[in-house]
Protein backbone atom coordinates (compact mmCIF):
# COMPACT_ATOMS: atom_id res chain seq x y z
CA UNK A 1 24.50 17.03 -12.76
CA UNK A 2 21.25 18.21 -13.54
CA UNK A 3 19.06 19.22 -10.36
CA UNK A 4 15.11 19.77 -11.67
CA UNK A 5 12.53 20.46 -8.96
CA UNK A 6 8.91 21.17 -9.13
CA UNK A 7 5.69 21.98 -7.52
CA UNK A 8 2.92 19.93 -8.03
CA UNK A 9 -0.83 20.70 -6.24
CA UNK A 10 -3.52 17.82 -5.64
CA UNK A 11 -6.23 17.48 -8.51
CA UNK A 12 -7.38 14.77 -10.49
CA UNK A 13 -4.54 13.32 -10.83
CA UNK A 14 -2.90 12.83 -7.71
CA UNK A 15 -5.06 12.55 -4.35
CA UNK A 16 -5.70 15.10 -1.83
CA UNK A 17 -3.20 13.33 0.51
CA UNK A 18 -3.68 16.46 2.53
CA UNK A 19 -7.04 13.84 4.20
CA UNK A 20 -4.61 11.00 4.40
CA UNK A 21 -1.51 12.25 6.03
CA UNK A 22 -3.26 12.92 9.78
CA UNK A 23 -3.36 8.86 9.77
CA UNK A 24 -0.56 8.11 7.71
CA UNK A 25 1.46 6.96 10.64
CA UNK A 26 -1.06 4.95 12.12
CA UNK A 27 -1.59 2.82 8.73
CA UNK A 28 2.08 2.13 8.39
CA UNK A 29 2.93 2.06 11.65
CA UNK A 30 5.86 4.37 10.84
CA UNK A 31 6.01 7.49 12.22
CA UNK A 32 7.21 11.19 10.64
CA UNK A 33 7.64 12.56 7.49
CA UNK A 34 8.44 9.53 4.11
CA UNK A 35 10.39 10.11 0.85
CA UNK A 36 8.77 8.63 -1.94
CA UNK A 37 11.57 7.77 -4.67
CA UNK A 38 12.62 6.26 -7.67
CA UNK A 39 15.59 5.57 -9.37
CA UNK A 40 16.42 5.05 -12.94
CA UNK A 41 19.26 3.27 -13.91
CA UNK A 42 21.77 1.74 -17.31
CA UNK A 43 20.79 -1.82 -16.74
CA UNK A 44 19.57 -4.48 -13.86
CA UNK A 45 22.72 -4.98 -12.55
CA UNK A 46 24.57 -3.13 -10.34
CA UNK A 47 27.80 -4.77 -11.55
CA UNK A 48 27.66 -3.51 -15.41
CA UNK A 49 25.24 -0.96 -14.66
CA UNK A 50 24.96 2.38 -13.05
CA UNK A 51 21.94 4.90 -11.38
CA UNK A 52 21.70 7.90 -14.05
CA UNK A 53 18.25 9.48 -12.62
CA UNK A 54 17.13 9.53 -9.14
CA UNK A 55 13.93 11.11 -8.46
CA UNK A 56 12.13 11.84 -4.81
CA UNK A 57 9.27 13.45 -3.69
CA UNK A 58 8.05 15.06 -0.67
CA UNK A 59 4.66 16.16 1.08
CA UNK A 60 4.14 19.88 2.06
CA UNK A 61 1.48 21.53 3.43
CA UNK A 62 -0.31 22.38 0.24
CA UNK A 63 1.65 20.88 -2.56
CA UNK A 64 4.25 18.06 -3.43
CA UNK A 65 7.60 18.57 -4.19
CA UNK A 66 9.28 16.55 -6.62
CA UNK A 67 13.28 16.96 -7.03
CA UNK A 68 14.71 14.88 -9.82
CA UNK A 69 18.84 14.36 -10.11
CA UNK A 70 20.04 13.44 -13.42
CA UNK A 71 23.86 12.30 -14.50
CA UNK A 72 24.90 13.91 -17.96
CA UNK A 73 27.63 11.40 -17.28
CA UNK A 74 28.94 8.68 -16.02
CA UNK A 75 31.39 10.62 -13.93
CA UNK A 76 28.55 12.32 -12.21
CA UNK A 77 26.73 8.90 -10.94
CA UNK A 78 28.65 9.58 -7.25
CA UNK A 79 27.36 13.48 -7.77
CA UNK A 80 23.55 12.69 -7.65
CA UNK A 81 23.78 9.49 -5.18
CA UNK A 82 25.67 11.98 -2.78
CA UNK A 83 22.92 14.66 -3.77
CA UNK A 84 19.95 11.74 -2.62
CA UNK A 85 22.12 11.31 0.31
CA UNK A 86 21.53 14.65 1.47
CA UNK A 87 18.25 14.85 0.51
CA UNK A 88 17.54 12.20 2.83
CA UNK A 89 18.40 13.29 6.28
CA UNK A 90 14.89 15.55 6.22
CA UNK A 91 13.12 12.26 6.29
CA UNK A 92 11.89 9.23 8.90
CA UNK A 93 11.88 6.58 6.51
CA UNK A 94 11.25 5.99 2.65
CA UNK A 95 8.23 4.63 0.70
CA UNK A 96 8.91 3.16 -3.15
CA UNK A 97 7.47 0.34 -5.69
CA UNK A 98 9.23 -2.73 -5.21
CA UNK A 99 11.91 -0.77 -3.99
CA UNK A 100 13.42 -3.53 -1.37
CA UNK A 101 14.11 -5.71 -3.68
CA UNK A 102 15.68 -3.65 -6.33
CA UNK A 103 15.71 0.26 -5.97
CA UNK A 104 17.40 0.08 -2.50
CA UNK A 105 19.66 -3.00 -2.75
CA UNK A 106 21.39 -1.36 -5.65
CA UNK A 107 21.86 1.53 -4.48
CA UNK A 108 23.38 0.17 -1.42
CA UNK A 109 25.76 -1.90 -3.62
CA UNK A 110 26.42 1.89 -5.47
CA UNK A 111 27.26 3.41 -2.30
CA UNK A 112 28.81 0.77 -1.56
CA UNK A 113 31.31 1.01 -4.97
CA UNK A 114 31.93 4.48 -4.24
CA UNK A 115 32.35 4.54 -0.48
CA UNK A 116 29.99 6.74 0.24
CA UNK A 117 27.43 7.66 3.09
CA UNK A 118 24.92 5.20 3.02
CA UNK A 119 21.73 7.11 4.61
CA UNK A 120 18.68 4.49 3.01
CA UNK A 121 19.85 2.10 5.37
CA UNK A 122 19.26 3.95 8.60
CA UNK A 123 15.90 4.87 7.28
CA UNK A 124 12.89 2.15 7.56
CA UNK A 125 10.95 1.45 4.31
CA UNK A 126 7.53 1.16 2.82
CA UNK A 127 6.99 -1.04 -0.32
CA UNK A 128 4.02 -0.29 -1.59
CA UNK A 129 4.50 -3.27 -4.34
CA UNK A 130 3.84 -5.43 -0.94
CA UNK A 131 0.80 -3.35 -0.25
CA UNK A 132 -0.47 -4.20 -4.00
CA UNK A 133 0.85 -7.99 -3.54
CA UNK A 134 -1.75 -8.32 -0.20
CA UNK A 135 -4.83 -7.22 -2.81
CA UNK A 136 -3.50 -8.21 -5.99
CA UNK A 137 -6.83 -11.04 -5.87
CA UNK A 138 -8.96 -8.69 -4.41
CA UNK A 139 -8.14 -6.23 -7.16
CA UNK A 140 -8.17 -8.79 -10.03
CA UNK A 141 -4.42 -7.90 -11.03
CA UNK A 142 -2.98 -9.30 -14.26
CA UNK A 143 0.26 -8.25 -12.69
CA UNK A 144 2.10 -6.75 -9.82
CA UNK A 145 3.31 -3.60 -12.16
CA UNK A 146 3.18 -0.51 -11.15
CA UNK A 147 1.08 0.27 -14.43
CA UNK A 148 -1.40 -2.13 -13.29
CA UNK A 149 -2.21 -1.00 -10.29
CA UNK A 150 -2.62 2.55 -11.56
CA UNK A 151 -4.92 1.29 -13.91
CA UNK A 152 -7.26 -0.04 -11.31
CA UNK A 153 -7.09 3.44 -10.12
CA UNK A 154 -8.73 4.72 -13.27
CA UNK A 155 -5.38 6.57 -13.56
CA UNK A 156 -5.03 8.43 -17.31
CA UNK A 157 -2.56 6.54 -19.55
CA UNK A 158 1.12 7.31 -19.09
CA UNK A 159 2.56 9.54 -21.69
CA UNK A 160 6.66 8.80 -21.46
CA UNK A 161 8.04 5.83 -22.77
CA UNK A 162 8.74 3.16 -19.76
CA UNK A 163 11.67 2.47 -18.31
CA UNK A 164 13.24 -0.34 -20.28
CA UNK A 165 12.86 2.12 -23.26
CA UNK A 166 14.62 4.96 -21.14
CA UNK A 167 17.65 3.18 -21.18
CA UNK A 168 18.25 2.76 -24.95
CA UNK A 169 16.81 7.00 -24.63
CA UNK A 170 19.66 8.25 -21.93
CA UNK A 171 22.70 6.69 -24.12
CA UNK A 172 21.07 8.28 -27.08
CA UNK A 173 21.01 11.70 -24.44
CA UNK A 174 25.16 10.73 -23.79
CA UNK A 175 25.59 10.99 -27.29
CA UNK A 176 22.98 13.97 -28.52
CA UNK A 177 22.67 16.30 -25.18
CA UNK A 178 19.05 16.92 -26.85
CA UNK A 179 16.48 18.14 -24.50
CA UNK A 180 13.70 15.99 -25.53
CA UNK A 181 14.94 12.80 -24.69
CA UNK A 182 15.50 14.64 -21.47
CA UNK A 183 12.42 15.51 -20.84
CA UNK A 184 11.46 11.99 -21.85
CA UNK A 185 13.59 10.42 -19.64
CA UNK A 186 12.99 12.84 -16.50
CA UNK A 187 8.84 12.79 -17.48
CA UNK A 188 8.93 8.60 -17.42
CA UNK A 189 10.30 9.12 -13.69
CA UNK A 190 8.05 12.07 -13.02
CA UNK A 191 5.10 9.89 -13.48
CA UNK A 192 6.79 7.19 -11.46
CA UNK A 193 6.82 9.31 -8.64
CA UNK A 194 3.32 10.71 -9.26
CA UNK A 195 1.85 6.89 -9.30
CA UNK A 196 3.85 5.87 -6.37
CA UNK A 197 1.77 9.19 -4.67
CA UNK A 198 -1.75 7.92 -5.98
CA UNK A 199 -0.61 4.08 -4.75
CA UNK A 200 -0.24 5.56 -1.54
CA UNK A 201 -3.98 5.98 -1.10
CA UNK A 202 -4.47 2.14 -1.20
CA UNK A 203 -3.32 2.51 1.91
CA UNK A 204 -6.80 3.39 2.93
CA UNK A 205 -7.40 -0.65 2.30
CA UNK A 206 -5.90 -1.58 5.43
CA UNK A 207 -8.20 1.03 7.80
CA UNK A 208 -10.24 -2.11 8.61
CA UNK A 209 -6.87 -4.17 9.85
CA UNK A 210 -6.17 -1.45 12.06
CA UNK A 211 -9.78 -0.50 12.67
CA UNK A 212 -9.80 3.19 11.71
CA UNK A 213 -13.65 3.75 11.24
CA UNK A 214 -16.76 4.29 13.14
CA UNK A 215 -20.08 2.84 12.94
CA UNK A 216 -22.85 5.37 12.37
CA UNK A 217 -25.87 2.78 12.55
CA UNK A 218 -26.40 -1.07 13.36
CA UNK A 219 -29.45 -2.87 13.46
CA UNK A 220 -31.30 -6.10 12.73
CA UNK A 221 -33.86 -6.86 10.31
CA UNK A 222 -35.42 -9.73 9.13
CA UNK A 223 -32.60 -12.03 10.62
CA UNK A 224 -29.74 -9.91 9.10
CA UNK A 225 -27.33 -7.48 10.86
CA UNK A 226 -26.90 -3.93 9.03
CA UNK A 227 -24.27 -1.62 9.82
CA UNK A 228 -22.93 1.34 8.12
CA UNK A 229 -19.98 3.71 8.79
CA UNK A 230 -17.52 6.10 7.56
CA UNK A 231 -14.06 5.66 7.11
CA UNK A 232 -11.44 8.22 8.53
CA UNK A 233 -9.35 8.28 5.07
CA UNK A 234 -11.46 8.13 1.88
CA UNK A 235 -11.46 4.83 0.13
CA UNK A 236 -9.71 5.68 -3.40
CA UNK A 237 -12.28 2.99 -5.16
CA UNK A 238 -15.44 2.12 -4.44
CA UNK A 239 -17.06 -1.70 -4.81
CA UNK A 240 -19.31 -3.99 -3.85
CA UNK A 241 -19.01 -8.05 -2.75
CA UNK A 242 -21.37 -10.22 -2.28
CA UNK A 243 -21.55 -13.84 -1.28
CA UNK A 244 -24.69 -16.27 0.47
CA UNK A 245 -24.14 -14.69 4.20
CA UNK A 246 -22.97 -11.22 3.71
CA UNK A 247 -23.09 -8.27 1.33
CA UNK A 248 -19.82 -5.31 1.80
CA UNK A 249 -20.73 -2.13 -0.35
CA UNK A 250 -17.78 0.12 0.35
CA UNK A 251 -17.98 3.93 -1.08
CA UNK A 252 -15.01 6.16 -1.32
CA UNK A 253 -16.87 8.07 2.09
CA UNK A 254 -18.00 4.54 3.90
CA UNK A 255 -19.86 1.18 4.01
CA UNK A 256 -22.40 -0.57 3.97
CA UNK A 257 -22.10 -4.51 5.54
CA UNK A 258 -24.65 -6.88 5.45
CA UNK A 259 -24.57 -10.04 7.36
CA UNK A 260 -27.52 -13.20 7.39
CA UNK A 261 -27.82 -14.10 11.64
CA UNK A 262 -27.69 -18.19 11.54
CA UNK A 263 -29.23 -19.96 14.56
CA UNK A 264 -26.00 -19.81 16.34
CA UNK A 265 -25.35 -15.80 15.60
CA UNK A 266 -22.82 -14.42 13.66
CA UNK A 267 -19.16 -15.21 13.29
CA UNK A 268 -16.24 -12.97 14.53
CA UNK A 269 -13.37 -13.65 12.63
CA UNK A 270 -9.76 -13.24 13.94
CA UNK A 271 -6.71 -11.95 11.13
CA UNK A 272 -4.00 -13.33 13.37
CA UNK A 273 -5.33 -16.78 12.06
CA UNK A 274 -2.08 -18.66 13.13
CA UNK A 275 -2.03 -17.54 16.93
CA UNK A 276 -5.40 -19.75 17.06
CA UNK A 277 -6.22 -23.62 16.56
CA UNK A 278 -9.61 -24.82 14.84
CA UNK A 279 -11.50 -27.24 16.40
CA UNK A 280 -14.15 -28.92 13.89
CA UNK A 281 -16.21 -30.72 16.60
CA UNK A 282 -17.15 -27.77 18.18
CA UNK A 283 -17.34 -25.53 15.41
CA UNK A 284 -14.61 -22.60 16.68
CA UNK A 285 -11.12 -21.35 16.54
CA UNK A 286 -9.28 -21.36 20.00
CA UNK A 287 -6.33 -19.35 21.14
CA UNK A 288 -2.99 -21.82 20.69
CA UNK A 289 -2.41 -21.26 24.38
CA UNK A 290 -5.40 -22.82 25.14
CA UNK A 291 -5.61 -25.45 22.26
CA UNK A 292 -2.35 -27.06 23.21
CA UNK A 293 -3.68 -28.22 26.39
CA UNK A 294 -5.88 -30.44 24.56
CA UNK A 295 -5.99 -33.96 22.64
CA UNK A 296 -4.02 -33.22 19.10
CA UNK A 297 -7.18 -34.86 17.18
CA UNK A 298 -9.56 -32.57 18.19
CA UNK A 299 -8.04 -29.61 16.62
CA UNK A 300 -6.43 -28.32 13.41
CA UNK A 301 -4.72 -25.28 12.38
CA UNK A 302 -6.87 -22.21 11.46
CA UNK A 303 -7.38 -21.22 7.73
CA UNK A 304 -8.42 -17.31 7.22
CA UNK A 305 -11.94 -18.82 6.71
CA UNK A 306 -12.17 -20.91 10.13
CA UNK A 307 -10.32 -18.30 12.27
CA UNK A 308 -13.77 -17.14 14.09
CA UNK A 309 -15.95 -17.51 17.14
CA UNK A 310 -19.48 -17.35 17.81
CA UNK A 311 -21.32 -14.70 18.94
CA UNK A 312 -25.58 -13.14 19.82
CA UNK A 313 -26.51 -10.28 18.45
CA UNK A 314 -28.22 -8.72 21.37
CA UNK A 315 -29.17 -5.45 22.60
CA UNK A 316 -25.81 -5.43 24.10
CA UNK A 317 -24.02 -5.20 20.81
CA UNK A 318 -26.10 -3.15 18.75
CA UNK A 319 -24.86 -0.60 21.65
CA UNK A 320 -21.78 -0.96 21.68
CA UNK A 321 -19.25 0.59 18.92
CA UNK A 322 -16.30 -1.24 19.50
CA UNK A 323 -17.87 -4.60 19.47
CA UNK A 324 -19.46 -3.70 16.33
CA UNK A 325 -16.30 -2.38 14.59
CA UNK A 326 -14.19 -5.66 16.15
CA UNK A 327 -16.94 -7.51 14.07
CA UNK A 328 -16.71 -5.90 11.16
CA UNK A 329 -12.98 -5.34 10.89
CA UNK A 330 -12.38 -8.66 10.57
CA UNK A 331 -14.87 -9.73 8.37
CA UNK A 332 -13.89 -6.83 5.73
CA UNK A 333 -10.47 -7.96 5.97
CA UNK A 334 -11.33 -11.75 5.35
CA UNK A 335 -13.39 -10.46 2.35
CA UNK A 336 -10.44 -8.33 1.35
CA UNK A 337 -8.49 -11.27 0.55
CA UNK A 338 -10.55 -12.90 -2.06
CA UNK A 339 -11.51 -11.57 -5.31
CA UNK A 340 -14.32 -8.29 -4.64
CA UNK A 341 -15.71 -7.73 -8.29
């Protein structure tokens, strides 16, 4: 077995997670330290095929540290899961790319084949490919690739073959033992790893959900409301929306929300859409434990878009933070959902 490790320090290319670990916990709602991995492995099956690279990552103070184990062999396949076994005991839980529905099931099944300690499944997880899959319209995805996403990231290009081609490359390695197609192999991985560390600042997306941000200004002008605040983890992008009642500008260091005041006020939308019941007569969404107390035909269930209640913008409000980022939470994260560029 081959055991690589290395030191890498924020800069362009990976953020400075060093602003986004503080609230880490509180934007997964996992507390302690993650794992980010990736495995590589012979084939899509865990029947005919086997794991021959398994790389991880882990946060320190200043710097990442990436520790790759690679089977020169077959034979050493129980050698490097035993190896990620170990590694994992340091950690609270894991975070990987689509990792639930492939990464971890087979290498369950591997652990499995060779009867050994199973530590993943103790461990909660993170799939960031389901954090991608919430914006994927948002973000204009073609695709749900990891590539993809790192592209909307203004990520540079990849430099290592992917990992369809590092398959054909390690049997070649079996055969040659030449360090190139290492390092091809073990770089494709690397930048896996890397990615899945840049990916993790899209976790800043779901600050409004869990309303991590403060209001620095609100006002009304010309029957508009105007508010602008800061985020407590930078946004990794910055963009703006726009539709006929509201305007969202959101910088990587805050926002800017602009919403038209109809004759009735302004609408407070609710993200738990299915705890509430619309009811068309009277223009509103109602709480199902009220709703089902009334006449079946007055009320339907609540879409994202008619999940809301009225409200007045008075004095009252433009006073009161909390209101104000209730308000706006849920209105970024209805906008969130829908295509932003």
């Amino acid at each position: 077995m081959i055991h690589k490790t290395k030191t890498i320090h924020p800069d362009r290319v990976l953020p400075d997670w060093r602003q986004l670990l503080p609230r880490l916990s509180l934007l997964t709602g996992l507390p302690g330290e993650p794992l980010l991995y990736d495995i590589e492995t012979t084939g899509l099956s865990h029947q005919n095929a086997y794991v021959c690279l398994i790389g991880a990552a882990s946060f320190r103070e200043d710097h990442l540290e990436l520790q790759q184990f690679f089977a020169e062999s077959p034979s050493e396949e129980p050698e490097i899961l035993a190896a990620f076994s170990s590694l994992l005991k340091g950690s609270d839980y894991t975070v990987q790319y689509n990792g639930t529905s492939f990464d971890q099931p087979f290498l369950r099944d591997r652990y499995a084949f060779f009867h050994l300690e199973n530590d993943l499944d103790s461990r909660p997880a993170l799939d960031l490919y389901r954090v991608a899959k919430e914006y994927k319209a948002a973000w204009k995805l073609p695709n749900l690739r990891q590539p993809s996403v790192e592209r909307f990231l203004q990520l540079p290009a990849r430099q290592f073959p992917d990992g369809k081609a590092g398959i054909r490359l390690y049997f070649r390695y079996l055969k040659e033992k030449d360090p190139e197609l290492l390092q091809m192999i073990t770089g494709h991985n690397e930048e896996d790893l890397t990615g899945l560390c840049q990916i993790l600042s899209l976790l800043a997306f779901r600050q409004p959900e869990k309303e991590l941000f403060h209001i620095r200004k609100a006002r009304t002008e010309e029957n508009h409301l105007s508010l602008e605040g800061c985020f407590d983890v930078p946004f990794p992008v910055s963009f703006r929306y726009e539709n006929e009642d509201h305007v969202l500008q959101i910088r990587k260091d805050g926002l800017l929300l602009r919403s038209a005041v109809k004759a009735r006020g302004l609408k407070r939308y609710y993200p738990d859409f299915g705890n509430y019941e619309y009811l068309p007569g009277e223009d509103t969404a109602i709480p199902k434990s009220l709703s089902r107390f009334m006449d079946k035909s007055l009320r339907v269930p609540c879409t994202p878009e008619t999940c809301y209640t009225w409200f007045d913008v008075k004095e009252s409000f433009l006073e009161n933070e909390k209101e104000q980022i209730k308000y706006a939470a849920g209105l970024i994260h209805l906008l969130l959902q829908g295509p932003l560029f």
